[in-house]
PDB file of N, CA and C in Angstrom:
ATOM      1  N   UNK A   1     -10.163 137.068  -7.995  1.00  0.00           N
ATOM      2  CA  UNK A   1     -11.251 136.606  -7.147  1.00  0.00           C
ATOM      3  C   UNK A   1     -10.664 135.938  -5.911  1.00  0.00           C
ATOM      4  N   UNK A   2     -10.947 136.197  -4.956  1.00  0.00           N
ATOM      5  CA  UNK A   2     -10.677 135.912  -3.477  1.00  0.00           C
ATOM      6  C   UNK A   2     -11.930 133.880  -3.157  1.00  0.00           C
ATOM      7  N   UNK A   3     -10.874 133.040  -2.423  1.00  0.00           N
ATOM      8  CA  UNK A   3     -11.040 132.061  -2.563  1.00  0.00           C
ATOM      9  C   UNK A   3     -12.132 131.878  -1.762  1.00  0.00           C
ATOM     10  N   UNK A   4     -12.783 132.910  -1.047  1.00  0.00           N
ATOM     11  CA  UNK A   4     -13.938 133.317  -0.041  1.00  0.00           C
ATOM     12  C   UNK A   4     -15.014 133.432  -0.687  1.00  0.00           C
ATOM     13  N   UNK A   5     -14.884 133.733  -2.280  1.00  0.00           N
ATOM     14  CA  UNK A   5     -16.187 134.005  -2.727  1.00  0.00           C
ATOM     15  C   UNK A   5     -16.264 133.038  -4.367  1.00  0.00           C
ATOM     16  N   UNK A   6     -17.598 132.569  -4.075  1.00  0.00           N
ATOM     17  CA  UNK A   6     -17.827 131.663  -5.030  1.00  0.00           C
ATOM     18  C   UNK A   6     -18.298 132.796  -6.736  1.00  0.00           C
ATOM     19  N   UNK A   7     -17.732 132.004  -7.714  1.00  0.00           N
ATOM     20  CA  UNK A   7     -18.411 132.711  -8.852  1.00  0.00           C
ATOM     21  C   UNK A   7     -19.318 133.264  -9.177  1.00  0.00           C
ATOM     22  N   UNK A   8     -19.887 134.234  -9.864  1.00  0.00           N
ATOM     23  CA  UNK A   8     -21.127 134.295  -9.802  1.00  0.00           C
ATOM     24  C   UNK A   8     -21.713 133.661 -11.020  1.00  0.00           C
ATOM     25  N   UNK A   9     -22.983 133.076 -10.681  1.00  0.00           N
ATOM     26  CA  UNK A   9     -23.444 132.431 -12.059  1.00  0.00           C
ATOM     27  C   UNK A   9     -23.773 133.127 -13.043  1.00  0.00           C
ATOM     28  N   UNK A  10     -23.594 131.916 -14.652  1.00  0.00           N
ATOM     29  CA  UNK A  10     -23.819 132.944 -15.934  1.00  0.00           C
ATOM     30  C   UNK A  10     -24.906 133.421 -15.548  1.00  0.00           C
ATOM     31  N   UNK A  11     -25.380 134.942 -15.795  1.00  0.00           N
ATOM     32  CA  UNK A  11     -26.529 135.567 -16.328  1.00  0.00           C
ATOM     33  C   UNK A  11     -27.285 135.979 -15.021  1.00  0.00           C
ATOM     34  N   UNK A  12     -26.155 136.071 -14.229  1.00  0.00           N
ATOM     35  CA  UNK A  12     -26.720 136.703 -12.804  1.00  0.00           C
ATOM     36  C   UNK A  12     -27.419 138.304 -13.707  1.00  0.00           C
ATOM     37  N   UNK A  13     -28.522 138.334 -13.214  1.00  0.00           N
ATOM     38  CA  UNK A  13     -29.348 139.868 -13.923  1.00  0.00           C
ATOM     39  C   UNK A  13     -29.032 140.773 -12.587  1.00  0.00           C
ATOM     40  N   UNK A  14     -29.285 142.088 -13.082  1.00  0.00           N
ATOM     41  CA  UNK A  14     -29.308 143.276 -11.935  1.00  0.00           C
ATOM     42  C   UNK A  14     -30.499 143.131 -10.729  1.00  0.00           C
ATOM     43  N   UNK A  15     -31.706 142.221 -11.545  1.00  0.00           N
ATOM     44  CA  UNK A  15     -33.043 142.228 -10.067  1.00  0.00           C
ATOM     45  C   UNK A  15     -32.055 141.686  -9.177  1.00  0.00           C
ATOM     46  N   UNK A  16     -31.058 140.316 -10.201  1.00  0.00           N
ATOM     47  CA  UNK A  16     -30.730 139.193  -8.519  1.00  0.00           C
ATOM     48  C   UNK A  16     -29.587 140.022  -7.768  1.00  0.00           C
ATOM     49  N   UNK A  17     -29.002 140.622  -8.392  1.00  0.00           N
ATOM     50  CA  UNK A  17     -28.047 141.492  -7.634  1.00  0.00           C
ATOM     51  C   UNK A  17     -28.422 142.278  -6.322  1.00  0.00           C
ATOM     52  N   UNK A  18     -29.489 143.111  -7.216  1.00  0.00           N
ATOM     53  CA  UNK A  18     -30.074 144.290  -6.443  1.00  0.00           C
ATOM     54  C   UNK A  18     -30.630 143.607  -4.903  1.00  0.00           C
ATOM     55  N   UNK A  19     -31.572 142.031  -5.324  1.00  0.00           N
ATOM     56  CA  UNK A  19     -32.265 141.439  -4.278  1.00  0.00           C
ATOM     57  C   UNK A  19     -30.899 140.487  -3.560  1.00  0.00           C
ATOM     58  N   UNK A  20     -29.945 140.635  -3.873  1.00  0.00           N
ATOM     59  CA  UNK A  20     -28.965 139.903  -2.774  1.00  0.00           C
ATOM     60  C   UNK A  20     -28.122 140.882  -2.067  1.00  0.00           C
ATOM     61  N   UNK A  21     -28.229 142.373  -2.095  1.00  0.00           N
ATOM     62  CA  UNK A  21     -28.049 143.505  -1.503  1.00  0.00           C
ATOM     63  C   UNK A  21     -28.901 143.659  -0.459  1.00  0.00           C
ATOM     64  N   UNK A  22     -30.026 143.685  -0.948  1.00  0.00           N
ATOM     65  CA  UNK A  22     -31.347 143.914   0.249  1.00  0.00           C
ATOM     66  C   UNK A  22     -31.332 142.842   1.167  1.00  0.00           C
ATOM     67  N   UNK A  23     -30.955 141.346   0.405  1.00  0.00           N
ATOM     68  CA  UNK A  23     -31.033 140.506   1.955  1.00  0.00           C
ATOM     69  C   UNK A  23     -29.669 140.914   3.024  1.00  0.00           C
ATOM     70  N   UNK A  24     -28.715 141.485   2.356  1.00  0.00           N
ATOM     71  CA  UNK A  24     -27.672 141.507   3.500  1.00  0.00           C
ATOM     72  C   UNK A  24     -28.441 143.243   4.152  1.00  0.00           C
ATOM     73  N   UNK A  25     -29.077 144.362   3.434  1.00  0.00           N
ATOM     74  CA  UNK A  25     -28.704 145.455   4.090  1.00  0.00           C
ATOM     75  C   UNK A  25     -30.322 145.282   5.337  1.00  0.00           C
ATOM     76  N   UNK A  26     -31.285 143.943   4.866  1.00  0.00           N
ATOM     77  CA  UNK A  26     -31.850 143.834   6.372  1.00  0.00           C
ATOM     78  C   UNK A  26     -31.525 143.288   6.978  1.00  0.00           C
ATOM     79  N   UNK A  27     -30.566 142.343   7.100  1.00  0.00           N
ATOM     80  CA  UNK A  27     -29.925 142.331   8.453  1.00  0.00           C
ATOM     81  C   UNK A  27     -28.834 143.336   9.431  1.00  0.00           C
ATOM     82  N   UNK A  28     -28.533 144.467   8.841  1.00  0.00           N
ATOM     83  CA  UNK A  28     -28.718 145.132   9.081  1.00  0.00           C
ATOM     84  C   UNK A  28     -29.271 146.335   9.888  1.00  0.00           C
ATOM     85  N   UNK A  29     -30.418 146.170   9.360  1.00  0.00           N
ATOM     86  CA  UNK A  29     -31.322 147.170  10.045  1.00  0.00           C
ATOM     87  C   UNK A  29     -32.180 146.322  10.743  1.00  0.00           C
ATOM     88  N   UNK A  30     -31.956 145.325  11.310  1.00  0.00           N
ATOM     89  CA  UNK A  30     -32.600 144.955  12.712  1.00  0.00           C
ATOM     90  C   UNK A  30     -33.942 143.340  11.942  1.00  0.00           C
ATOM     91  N   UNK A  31     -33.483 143.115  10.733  1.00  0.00           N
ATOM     92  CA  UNK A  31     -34.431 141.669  10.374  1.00  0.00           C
ATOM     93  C   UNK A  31     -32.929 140.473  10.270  1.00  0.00           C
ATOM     94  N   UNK A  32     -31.927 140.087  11.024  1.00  0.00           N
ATOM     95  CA  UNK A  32     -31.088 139.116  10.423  1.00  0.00           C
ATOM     96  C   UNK A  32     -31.262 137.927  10.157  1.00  0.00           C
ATOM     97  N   UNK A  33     -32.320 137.813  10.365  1.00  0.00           N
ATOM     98  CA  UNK A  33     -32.769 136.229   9.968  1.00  0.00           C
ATOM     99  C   UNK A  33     -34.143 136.470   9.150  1.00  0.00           C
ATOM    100  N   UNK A  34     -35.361 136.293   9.700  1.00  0.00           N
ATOM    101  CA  UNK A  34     -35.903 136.657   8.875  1.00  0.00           C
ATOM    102  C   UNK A  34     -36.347 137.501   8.095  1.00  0.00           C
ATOM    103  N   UNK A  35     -35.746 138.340   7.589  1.00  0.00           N
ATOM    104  CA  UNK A  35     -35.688 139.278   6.078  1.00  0.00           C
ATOM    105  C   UNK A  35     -35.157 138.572   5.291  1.00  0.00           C
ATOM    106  N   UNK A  36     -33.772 138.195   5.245  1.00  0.00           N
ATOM    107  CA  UNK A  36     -32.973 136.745   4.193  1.00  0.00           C
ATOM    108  C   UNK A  36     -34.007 135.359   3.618  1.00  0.00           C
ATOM    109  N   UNK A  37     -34.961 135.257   4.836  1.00  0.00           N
ATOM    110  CA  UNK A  37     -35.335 134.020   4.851  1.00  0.00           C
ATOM    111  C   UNK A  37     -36.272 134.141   3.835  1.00  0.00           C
ATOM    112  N   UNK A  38     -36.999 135.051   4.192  1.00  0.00           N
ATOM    113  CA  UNK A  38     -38.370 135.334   3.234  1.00  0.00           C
ATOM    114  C   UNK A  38     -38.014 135.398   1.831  1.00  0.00           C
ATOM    115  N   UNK A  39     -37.074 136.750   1.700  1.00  0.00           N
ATOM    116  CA  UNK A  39     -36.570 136.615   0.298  1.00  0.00           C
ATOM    117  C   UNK A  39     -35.837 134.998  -0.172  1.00  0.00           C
ATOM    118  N   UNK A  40     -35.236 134.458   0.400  1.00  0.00           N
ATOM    119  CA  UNK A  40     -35.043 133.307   0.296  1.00  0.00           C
ATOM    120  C   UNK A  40     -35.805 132.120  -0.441  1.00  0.00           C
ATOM    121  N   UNK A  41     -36.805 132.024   0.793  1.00  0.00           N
ATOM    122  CA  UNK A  41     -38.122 131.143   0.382  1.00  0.00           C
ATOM    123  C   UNK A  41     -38.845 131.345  -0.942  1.00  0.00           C
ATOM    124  N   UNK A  42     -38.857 133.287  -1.417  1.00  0.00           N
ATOM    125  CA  UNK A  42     -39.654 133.550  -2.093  1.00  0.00           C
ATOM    126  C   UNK A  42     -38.826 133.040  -3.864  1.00  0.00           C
ATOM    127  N   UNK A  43     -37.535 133.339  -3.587  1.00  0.00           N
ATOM    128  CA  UNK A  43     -36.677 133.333  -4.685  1.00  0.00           C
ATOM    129  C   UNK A  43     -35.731 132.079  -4.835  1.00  0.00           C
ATOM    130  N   UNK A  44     -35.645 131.210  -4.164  1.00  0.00           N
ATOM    131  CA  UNK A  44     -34.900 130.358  -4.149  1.00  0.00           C
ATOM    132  C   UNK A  44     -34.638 129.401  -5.572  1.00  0.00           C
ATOM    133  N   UNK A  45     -36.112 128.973  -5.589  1.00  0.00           N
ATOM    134  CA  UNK A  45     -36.642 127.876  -7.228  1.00  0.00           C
ATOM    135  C   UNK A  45     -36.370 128.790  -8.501  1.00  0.00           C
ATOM    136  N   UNK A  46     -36.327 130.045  -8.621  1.00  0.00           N
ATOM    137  CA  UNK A  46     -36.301 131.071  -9.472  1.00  0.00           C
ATOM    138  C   UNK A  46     -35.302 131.696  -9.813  1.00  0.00           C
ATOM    139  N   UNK A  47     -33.899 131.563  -9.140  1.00  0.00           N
ATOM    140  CA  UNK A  47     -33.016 131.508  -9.510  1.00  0.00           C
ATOM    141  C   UNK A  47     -31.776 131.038  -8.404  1.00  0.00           C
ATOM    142  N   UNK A  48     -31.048 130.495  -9.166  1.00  0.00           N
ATOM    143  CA  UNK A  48     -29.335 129.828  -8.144  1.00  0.00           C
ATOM    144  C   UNK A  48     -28.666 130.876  -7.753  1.00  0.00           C
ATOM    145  N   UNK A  49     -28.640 131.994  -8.457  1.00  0.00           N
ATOM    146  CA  UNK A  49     -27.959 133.193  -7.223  1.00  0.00           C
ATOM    147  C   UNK A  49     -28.177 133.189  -6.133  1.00  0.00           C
ATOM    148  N   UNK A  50     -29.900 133.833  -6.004  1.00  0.00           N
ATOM    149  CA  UNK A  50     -30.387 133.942  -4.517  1.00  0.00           C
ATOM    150  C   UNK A  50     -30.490 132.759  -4.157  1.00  0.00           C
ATOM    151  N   UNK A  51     -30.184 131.684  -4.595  1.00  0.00           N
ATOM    152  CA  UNK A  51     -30.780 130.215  -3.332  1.00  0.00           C
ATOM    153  C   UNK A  51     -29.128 130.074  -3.189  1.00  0.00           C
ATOM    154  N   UNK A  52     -28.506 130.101  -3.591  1.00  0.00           N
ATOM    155  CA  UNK A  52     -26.898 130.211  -2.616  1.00  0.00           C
ATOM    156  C   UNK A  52     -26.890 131.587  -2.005  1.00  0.00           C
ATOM    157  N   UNK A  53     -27.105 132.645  -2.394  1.00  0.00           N
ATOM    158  CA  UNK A  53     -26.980 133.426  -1.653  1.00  0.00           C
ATOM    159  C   UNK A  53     -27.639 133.546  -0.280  1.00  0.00           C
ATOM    160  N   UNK A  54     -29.040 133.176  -0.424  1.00  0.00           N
ATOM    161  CA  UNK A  54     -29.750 133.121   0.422  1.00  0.00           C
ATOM    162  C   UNK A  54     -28.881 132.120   1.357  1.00  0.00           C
ATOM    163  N   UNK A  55     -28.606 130.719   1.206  1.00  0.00           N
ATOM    164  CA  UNK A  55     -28.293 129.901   1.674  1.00  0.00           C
ATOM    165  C   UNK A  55     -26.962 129.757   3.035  1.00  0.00           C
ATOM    166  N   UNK A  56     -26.144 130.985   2.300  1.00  0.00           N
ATOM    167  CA  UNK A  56     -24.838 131.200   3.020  1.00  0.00           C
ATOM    168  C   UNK A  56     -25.010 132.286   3.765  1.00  0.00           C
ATOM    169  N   UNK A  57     -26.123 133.438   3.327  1.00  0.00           N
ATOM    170  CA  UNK A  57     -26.625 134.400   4.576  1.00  0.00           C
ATOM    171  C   UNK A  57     -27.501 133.990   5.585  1.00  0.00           C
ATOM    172  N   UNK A  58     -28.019 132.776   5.314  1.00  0.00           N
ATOM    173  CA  UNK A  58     -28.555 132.782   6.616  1.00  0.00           C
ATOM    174  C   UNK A  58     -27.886 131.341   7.389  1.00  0.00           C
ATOM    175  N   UNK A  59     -26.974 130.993   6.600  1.00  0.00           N
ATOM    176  CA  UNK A  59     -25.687 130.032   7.438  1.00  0.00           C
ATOM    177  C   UNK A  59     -25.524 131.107   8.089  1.00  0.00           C
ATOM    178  N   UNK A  60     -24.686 132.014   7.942  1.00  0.00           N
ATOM    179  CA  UNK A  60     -24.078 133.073   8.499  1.00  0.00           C
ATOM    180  C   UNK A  60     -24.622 133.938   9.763  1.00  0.00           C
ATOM    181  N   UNK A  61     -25.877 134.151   9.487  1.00  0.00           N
ATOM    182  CA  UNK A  61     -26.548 134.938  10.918  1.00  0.00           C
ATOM    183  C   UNK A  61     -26.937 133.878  11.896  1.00  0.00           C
ATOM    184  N   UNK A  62     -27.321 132.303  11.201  1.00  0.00           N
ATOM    185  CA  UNK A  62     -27.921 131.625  12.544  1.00  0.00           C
ATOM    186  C   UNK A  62     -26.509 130.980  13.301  1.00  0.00           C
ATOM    187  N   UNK A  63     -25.164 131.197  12.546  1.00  0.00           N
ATOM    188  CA  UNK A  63     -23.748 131.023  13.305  1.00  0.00           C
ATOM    189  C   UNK A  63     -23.645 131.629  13.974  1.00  0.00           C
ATOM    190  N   UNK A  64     -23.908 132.979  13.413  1.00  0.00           N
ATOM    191  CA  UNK A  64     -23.109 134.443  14.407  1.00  0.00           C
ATOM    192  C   UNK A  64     -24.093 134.204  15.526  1.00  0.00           C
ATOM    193  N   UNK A  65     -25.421 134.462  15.845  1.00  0.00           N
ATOM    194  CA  UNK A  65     -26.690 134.343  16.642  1.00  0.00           C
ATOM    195  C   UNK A  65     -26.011 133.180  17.787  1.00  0.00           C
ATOM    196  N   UNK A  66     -25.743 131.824  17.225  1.00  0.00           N
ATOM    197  CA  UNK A  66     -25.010 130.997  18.223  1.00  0.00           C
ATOM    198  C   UNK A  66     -23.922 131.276  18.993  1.00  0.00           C
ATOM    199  N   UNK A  67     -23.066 131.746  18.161  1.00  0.00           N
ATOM    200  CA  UNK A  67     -22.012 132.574  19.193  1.00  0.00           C
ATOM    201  C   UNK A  67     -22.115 133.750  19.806  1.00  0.00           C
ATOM    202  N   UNK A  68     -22.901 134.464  19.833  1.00  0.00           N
ATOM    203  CA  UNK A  68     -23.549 135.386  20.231  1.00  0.00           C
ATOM    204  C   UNK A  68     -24.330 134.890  21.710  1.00  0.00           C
ATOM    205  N   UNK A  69     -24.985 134.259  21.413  1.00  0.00           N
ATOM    206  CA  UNK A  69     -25.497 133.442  22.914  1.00  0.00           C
ATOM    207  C   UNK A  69     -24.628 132.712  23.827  1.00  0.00           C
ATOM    208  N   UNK A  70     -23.493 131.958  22.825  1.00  0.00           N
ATOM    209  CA  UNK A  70     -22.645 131.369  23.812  1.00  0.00           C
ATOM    210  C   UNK A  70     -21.314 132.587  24.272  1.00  0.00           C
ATOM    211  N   UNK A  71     -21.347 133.531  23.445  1.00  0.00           N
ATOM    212  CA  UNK A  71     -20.809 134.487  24.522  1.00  0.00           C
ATOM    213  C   UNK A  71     -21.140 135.368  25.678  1.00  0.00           C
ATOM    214  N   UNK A  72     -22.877 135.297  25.300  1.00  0.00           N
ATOM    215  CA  UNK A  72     -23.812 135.913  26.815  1.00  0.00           C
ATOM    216  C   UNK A  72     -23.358 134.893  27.808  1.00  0.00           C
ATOM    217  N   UNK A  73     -23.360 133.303  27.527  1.00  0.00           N
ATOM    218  CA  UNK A  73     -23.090 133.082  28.650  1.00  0.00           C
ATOM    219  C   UNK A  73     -21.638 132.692  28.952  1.00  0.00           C
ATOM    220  N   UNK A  74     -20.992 133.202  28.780  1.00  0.00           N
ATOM    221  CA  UNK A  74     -19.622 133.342  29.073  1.00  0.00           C
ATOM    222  C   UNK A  74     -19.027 134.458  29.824  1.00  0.00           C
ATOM    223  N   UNK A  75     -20.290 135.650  29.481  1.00  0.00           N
ATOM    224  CA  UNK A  75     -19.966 136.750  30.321  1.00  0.00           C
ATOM    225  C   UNK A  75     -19.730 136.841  31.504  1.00  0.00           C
ATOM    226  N   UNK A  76     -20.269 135.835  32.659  1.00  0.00           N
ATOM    227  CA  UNK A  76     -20.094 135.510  33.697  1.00  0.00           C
ATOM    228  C   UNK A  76     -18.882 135.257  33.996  1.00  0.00           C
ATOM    229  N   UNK A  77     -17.794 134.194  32.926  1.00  0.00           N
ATOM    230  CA  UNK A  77     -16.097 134.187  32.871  1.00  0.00           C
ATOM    231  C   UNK A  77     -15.654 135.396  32.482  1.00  0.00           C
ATOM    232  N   UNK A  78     -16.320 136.805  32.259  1.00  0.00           N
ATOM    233  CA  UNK A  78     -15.605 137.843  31.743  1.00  0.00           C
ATOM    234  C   UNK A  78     -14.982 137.454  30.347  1.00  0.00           C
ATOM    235  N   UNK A  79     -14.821 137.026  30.027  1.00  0.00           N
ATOM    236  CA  UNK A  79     -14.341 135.963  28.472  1.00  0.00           C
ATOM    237  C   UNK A  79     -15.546 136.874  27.345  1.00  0.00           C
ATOM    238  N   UNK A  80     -16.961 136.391  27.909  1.00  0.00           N
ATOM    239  CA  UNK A  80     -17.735 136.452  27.018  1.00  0.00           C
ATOM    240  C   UNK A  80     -17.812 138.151  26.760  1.00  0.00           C
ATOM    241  N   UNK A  81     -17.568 139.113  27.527  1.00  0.00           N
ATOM    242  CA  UNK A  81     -17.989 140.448  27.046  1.00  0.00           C
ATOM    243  C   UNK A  81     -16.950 140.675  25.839  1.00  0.00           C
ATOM    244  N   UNK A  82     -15.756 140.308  25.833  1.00  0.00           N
ATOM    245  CA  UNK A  82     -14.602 140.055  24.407  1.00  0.00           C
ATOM    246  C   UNK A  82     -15.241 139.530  23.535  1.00  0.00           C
ATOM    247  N   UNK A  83     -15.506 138.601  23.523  1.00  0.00           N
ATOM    248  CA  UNK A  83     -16.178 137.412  22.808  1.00  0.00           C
ATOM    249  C   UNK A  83     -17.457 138.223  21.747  1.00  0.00           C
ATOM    250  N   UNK A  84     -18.156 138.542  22.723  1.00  0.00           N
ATOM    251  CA  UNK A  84     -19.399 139.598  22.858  1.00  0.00           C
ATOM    252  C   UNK A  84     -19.294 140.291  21.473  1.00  0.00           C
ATOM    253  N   UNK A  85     -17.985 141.311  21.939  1.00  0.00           N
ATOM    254  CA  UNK A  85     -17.804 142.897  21.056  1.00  0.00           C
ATOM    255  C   UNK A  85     -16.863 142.161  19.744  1.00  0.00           C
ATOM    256  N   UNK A  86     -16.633 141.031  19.821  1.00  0.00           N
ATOM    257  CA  UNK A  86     -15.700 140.457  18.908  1.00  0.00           C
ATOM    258  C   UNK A  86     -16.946 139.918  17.741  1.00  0.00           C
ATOM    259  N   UNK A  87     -17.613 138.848  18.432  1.00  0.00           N
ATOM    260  CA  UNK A  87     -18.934 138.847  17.493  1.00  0.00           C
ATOM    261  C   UNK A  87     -19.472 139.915  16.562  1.00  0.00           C
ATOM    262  N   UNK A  88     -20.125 140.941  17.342  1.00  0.00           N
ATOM    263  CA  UNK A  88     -20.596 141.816  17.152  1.00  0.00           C
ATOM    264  C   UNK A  88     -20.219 142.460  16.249  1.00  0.00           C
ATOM    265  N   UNK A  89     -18.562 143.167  16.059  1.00  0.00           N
ATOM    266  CA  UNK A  89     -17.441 143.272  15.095  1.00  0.00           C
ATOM    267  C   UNK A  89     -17.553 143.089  13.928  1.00  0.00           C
ATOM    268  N   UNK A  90     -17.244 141.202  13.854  1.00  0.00           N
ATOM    269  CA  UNK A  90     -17.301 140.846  12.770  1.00  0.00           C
ATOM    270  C   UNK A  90     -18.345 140.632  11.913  1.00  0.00           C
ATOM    271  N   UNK A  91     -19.516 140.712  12.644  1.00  0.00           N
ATOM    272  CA  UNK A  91     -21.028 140.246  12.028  1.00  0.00           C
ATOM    273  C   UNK A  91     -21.113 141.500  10.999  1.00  0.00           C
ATOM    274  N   UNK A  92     -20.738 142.892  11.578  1.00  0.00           N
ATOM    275  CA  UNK A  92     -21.281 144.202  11.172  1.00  0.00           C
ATOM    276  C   UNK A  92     -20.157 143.953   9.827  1.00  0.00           C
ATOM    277  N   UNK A  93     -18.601 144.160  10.080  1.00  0.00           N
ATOM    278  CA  UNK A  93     -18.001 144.161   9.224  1.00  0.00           C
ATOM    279  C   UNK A  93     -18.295 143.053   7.507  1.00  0.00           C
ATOM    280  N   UNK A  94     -18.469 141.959   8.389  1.00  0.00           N
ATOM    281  CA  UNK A  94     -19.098 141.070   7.225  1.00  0.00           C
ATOM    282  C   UNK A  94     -19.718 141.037   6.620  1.00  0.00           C
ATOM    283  N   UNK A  95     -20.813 141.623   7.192  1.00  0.00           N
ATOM    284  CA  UNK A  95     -22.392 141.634   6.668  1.00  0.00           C
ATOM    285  C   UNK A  95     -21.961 142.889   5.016  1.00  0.00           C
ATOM    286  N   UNK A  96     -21.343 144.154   5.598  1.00  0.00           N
ATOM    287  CA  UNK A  96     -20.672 144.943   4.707  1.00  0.00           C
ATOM    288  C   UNK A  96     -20.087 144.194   3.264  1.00  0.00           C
ATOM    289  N   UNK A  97     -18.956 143.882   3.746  1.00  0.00           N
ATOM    290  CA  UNK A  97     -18.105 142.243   2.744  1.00  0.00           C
ATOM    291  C   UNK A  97     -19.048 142.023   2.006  1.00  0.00           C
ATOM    292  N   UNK A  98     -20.154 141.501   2.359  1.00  0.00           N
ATOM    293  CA  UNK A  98     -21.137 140.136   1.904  1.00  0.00           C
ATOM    294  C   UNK A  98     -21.763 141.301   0.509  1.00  0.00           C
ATOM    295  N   UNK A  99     -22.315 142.508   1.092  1.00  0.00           N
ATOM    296  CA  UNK A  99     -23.161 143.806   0.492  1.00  0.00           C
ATOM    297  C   UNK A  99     -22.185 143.772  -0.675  1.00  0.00           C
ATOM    298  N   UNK A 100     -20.721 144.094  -0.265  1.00  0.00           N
ATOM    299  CA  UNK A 100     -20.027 144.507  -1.944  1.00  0.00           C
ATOM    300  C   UNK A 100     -19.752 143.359  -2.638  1.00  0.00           C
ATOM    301  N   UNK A 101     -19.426 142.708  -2.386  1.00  0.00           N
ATOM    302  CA  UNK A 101     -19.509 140.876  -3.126  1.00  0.00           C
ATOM    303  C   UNK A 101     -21.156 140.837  -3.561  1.00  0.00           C
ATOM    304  N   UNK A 102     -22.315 141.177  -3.193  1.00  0.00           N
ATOM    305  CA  UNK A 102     -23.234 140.740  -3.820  1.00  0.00           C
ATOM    306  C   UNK A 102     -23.891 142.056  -4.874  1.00  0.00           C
ATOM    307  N   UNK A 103     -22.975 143.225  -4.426  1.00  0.00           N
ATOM    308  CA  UNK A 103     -23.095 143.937  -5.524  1.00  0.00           C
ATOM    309  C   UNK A 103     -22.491 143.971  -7.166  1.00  0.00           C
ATOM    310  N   UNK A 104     -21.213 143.025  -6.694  1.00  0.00           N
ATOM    311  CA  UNK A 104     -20.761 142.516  -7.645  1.00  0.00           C
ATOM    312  C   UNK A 104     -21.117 141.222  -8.634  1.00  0.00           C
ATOM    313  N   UNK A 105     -22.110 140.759  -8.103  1.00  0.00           N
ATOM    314  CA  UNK A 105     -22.944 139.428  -7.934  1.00  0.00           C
ATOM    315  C   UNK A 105     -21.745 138.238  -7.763  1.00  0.00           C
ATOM    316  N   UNK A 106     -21.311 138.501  -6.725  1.00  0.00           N
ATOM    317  CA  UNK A 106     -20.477 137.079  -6.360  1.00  0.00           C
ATOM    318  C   UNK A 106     -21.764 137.015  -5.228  1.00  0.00           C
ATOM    319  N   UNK A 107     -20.861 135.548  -4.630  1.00  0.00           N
ATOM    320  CA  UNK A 107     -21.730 135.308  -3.576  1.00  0.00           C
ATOM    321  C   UNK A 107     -20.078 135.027  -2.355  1.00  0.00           C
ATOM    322  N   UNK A 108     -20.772 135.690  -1.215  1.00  0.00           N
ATOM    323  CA  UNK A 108     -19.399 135.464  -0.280  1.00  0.00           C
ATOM    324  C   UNK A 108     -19.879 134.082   0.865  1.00  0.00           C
ATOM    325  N   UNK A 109     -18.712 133.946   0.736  1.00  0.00           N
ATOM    326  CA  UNK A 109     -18.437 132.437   1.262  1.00  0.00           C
ATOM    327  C   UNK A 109     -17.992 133.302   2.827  1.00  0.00           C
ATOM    328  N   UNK A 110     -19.051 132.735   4.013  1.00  0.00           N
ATOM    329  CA  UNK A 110     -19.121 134.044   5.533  1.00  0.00           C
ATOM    330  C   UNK A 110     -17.450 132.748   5.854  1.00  0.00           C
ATOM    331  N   UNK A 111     -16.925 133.755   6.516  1.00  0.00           N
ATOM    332  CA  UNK A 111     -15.592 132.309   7.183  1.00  0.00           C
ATOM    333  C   UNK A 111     -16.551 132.055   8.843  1.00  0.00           C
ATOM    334  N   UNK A 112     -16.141 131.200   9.311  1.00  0.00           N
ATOM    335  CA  UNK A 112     -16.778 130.187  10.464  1.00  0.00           C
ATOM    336  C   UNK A 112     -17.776 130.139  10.550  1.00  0.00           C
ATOM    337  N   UNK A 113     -18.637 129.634   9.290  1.00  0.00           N
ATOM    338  CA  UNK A 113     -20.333 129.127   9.734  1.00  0.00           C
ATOM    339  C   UNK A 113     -20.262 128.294   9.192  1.00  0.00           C
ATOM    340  N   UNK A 114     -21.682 127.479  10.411  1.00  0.00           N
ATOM    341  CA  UNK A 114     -21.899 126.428  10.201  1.00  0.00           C
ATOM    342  C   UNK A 114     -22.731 126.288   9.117  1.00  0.00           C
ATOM    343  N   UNK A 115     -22.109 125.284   8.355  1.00  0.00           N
ATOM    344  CA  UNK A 115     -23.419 124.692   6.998  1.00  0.00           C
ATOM    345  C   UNK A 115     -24.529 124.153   7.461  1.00  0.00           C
ATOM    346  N   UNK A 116     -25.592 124.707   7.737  1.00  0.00           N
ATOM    347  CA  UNK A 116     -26.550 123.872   7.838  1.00  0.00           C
ATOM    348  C   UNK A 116     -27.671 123.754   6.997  1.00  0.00           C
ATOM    349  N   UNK A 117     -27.560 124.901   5.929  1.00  0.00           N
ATOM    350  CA  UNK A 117     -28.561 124.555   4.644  1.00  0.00           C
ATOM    351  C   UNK A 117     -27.250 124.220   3.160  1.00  0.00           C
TER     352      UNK A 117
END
């Protein structure tokens, strides 16, 4: 086990699996915040998988989203269009990461986000 990803809890079932797949594959397809959130809200009290899972995916998109803006405006230093495709990069690649770790029912620990839930 990679020190990136937290255990998964006893008796993680296949629904919580299956539903911590779907929150990473809509962000994805164009919901990165709220698709996670909802499932989130809806599942959180009902089980500790999805309320950490939930918890660290949407650490994760409202980080990336911040740097994402602070590299629009950086574009003006030419800095930010790097910055930009570098974001962009890692969000896609991660988001992937996050999909096979939660198919496995771990939960992945995103590297540089901010904790804020």
């Amino acid at each position: 086990m990679e020190p990136s990803s937290l255990p998964p809890p006893l008796g993680t079932s296949q629904d919580e699996k299956i539903l911590g797949i779907v929150m990473h594959l809509l962000c994805l397809v164009g919901f990165p915040i709220i698709g996670p959130l909802i499932i989130w809200l809806m599942k959180k009290d009902q089980s500790r998988y999805l309320d950490t899972q939930g918890r660290e995916l949407l650490n994760f998109q409202i980080s990336y989203f911040i740097y994402a803006m602070i590299s629009v405006v950086l574009v003006a230093a030419l800095i930010g269009i790097v910055l930009l495709l570098a974001v962009g990069v890692a969000s896609l690649v991660l988001t992937i990461i996050g999909i096979v770790k939660a198919a496995d029912g771990q939960v992945y620990r995103f590297p540089l986000c901010i904790r804020l839930f």
